[in-house]
Protein backbone atom coordinates (compact mmCIF):
# COMPACT_ATOMS: atom_id res chain seq x y z
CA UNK A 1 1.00 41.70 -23.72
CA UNK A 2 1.41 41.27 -20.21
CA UNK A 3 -1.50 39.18 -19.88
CA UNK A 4 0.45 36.85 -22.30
CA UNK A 5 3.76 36.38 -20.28
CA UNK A 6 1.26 35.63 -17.53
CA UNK A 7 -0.13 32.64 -19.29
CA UNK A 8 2.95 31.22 -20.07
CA UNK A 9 4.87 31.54 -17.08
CA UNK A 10 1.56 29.71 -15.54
CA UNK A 11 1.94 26.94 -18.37
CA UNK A 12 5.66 26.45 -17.44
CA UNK A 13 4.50 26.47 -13.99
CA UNK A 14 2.03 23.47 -15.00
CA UNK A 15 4.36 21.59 -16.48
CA UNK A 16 6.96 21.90 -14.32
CA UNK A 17 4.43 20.47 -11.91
CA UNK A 18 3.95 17.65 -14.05
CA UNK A 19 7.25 16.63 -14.36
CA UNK A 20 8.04 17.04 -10.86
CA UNK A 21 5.15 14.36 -10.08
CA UNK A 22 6.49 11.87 -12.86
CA UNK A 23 9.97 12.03 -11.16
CA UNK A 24 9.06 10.48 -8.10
CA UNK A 25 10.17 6.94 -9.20
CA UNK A 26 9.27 3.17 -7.85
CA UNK A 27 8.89 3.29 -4.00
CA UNK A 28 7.58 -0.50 -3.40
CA UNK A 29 8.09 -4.21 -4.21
CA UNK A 30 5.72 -6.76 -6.34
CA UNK A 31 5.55 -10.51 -6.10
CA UNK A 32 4.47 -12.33 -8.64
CA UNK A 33 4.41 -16.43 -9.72
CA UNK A 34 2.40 -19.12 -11.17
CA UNK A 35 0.50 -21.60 -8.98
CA UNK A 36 0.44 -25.35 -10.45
CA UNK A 37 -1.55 -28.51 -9.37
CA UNK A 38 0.57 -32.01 -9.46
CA UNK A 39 0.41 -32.38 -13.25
CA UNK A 40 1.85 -28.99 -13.80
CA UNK A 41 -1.22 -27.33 -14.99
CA UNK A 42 -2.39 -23.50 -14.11
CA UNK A 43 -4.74 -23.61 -10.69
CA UNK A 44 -7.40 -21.01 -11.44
CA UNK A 45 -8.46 -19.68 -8.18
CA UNK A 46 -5.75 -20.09 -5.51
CA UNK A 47 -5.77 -17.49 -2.76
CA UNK A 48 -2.23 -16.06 -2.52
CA UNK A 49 -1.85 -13.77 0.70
CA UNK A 50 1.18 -11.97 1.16
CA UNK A 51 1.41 -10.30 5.16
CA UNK A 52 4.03 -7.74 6.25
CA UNK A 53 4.77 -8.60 9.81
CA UNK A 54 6.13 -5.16 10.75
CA UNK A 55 2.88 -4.06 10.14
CA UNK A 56 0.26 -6.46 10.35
CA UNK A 57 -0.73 -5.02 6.41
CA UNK A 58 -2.17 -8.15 4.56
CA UNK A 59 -1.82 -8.03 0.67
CA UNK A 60 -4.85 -10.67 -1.32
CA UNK A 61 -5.18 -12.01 -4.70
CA UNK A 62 -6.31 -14.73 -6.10
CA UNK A 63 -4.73 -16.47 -9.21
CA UNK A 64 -5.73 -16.15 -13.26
CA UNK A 65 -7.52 -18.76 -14.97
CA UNK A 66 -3.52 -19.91 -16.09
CA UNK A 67 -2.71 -20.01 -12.35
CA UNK A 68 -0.66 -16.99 -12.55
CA UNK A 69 -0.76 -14.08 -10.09
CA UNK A 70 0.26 -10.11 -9.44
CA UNK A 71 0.58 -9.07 -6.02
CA UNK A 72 2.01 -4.96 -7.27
CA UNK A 73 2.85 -2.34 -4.85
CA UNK A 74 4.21 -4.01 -1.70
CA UNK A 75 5.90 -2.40 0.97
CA UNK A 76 9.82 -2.82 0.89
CA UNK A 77 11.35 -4.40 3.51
CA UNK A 78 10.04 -7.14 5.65
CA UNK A 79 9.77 -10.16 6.65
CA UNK A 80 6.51 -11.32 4.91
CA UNK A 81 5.06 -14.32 5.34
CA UNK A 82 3.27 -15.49 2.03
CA UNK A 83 0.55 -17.84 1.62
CA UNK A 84 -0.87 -20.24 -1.19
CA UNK A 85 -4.18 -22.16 -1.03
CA UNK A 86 -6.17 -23.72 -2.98
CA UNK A 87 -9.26 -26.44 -1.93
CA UNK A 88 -7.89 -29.76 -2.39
CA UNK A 89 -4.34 -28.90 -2.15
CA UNK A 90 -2.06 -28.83 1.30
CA UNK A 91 -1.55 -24.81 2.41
CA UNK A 92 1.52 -23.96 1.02
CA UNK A 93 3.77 -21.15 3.73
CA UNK A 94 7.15 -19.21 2.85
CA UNK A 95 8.40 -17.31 5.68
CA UNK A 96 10.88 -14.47 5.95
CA UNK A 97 10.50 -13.06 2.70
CA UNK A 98 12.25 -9.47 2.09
CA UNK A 99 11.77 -7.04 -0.43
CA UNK A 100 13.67 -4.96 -2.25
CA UNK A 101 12.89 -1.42 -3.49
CA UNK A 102 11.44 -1.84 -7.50
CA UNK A 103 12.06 -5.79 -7.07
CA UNK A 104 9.50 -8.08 -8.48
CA UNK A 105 10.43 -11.75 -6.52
CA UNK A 106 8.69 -14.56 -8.22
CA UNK A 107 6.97 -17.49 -6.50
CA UNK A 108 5.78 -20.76 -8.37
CA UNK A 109 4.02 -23.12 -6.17
C-alpha cells in the first residue's frame, strides 16, 4: 500500500512539473510582413535580416514563395535595425525598431 502512495505522490510530482514548465509564458518579440516587387506581387526569396544592436545578435530569413516572412522569437527591446533585399531591387533599411514583450510588428516592403 505504501508503495502505492509513493507512485502517486511521484505522478503529482510529474505533473506539477509539467505545469510549472507550461506557465512560463511569451518572453520575446516576432516580426513578420510581406515583401512585394513594383506590381504588388509576392517576392519569393528576399533576405530579411533583423540585427539587435545591443547585442550585435543577427536574426535571417528569407521570404515564402508569396513573399511573406516569420522572423519568431526576437529579443525584446532594442533598437534593431532591419533589412530587406532582394537582387534587382534597391536595399530596403528601417532603423530604430523596438520590441515589445509577445508583440508581433509587421513590415511590408
Amino acid at each position: 500500500m505504501q508503495n502505492a502512495y509513493g507512485k502517486i505522490i511521484a505522478l503529482i510530482f510529474c505533473w506539477s512539473i509539467v505545469f510549472a514548465v507550461n506557465g512560463q509564458g511569451v518572453t520575446t518579440a516576432s516580426i513578420s510582413g510581406r515583401v512585394t516587387g513594383s506590381q504588388g506581387e509576392g517576392l519569393p526569396g528576399a533576405t530579411i535580416l533583423a540585427f539587435h544592436n545591443p547585442s550585435g545578435t543577427e536574426y535571417g530569413t528569407s521570404s515564402r514563395p508569396d513573399g511573406r516572412f516569420n522572423l519568431p522569437n526576437l529579443r525584446i527591446g532594442g533598437p534593431y535595425t532591419i533589412t530587406i533585399s532582394f537582387v534587382g531591387y534597391r536595399e530596403q533599411k528601417k532603423e530604430g525598431i523596438m520590441l515589445a514583450l509577445g508583440q508581433n510588428l509587421t513590415i511590408d516592403q
